[in-house]
C-alpha atoms as a PDB file:
ATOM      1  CA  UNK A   1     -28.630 -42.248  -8.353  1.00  0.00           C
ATOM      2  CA  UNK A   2     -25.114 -41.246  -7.743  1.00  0.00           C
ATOM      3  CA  UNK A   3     -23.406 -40.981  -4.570  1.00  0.00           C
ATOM      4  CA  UNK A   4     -19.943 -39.533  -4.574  1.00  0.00           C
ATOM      5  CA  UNK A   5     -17.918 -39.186  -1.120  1.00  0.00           C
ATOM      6  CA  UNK A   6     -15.006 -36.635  -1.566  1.00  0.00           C
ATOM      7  CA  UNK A   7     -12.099 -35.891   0.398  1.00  0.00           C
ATOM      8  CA  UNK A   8     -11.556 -32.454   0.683  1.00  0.00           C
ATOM      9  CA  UNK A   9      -7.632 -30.991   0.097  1.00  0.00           C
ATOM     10  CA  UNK A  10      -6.713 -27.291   1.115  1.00  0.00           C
ATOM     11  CA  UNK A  11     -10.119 -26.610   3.287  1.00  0.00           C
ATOM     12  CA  UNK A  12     -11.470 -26.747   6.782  1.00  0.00           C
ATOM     13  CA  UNK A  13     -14.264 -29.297   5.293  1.00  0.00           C
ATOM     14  CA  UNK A  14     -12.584 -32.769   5.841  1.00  0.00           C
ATOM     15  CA  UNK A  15     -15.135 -34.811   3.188  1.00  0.00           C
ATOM     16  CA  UNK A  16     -18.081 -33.905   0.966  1.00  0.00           C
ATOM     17  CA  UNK A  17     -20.492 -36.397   0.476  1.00  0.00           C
ATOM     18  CA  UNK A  18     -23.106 -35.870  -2.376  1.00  0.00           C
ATOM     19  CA  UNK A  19     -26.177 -37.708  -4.164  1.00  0.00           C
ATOM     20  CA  UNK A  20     -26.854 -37.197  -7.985  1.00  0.00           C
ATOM     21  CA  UNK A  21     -29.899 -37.909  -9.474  1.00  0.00           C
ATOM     22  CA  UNK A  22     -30.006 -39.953 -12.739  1.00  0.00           C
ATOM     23  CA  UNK A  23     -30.397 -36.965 -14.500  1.00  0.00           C
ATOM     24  CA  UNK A  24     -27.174 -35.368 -13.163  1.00  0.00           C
ATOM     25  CA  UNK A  25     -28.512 -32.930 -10.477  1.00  0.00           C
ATOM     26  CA  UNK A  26     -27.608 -32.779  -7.188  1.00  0.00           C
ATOM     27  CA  UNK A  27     -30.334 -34.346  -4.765  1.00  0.00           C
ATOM     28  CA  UNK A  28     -28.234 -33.720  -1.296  1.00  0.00           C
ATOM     29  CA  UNK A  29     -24.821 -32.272  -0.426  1.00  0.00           C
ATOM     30  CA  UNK A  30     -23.406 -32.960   3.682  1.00  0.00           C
ATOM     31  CA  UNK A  31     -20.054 -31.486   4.192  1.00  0.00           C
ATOM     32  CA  UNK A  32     -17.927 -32.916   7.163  1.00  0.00           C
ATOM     33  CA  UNK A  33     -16.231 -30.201   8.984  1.00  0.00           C
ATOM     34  CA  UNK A  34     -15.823 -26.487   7.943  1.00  0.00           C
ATOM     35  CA  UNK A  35     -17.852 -23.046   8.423  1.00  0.00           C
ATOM     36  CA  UNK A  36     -21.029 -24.842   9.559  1.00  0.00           C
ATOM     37  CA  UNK A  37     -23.293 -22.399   8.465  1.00  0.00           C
ATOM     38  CA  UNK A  38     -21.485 -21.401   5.143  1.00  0.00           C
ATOM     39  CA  UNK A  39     -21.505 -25.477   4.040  1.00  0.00           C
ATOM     40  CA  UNK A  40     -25.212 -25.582   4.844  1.00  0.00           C
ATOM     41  CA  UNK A  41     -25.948 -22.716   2.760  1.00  0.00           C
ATOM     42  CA  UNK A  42     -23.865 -23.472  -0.240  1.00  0.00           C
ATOM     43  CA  UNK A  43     -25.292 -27.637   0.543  1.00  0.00           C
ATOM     44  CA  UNK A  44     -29.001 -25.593   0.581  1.00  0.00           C
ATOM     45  CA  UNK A  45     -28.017 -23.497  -2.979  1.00  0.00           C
ATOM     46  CA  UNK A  46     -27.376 -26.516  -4.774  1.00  0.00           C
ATOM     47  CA  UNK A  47     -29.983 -28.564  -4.017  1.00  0.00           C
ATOM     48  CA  UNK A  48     -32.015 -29.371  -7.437  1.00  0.00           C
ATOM     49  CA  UNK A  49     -29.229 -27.635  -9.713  1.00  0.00           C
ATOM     50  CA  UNK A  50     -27.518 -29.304 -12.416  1.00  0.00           C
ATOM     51  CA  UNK A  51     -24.446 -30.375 -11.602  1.00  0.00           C
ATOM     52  CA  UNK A  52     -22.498 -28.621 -14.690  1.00  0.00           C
ATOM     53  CA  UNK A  53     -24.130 -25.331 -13.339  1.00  0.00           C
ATOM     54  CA  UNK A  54     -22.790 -25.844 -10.166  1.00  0.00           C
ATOM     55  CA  UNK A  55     -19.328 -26.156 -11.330  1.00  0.00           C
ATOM     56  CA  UNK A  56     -19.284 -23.346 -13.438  1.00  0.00           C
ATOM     57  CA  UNK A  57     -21.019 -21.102 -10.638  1.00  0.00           C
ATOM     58  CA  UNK A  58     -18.813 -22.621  -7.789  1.00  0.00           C
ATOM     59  CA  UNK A  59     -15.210 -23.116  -9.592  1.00  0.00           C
ATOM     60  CA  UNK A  60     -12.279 -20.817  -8.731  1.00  0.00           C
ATOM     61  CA  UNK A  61     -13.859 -19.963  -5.492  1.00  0.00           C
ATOM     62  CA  UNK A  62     -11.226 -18.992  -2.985  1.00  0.00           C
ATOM     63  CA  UNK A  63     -11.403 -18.260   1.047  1.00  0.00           C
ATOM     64  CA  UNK A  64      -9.228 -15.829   1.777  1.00  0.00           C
ATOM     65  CA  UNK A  65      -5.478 -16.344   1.079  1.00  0.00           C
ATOM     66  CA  UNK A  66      -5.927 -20.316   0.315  1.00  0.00           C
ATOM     67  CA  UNK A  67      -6.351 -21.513  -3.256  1.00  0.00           C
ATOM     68  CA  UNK A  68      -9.518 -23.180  -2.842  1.00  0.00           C
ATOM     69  CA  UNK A  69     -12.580 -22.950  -0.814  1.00  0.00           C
ATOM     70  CA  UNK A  70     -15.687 -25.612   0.531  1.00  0.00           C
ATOM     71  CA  UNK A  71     -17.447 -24.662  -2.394  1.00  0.00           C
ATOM     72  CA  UNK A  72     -14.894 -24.381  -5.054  1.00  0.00           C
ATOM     73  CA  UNK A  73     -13.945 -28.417  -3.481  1.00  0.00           C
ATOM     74  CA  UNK A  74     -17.871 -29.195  -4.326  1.00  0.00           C
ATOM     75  CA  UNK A  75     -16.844 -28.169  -7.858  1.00  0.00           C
ATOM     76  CA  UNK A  76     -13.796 -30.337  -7.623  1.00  0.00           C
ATOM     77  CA  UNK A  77     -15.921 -33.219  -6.750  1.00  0.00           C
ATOM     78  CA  UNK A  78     -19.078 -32.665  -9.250  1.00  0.00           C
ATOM     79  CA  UNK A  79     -16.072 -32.376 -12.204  1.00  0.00           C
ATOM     80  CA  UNK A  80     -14.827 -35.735 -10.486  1.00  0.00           C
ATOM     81  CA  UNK A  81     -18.124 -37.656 -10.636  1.00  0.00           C
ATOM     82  CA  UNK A  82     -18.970 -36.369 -14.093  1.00  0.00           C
ATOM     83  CA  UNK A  83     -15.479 -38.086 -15.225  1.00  0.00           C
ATOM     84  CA  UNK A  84     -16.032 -41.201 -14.125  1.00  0.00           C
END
């Protein structure tokens, strides 16, 4: 298992912390701040999902006028993790 903690830039959500499984998909999502029940729900969506399908569904996200967005962050941090 994987555990990635990511600090969040451009977003109400302050950190993202997130387990991988050794197969690559995503066990459990907790974001730290933000819309509490949009971050559960997008945390809940994810759950069990590969992590490249994540990215690709979650990417390019934005919330309103900002360039970014708690789950378009997630993506940031999944494309992180699968770097390293």
């Amino acid at each position: 298992m994987k555990e990635i903690d990511y600090q969040t830039r451009g977003t109400c959500s302050r950190r993202i912390q997130i387990l991988l499984n050794d197969d690559n998909t995503i066990a459990r999502v907790q974001f730290q701040g933000g819309c509490s029940g949009n971050t559960q729900g997008v945390a809940s969506l994810v759950i069990g999902m590969p992590a490249s399908e994540a990215i690709k569904r979650l990417k390019g996200i934005r919330c309103g006028a900002k360039s970014t967005s708690c789950p378009d962050q997630l993506a940031l941090a999944l494309e992180q993790a699968e770097e390293e």
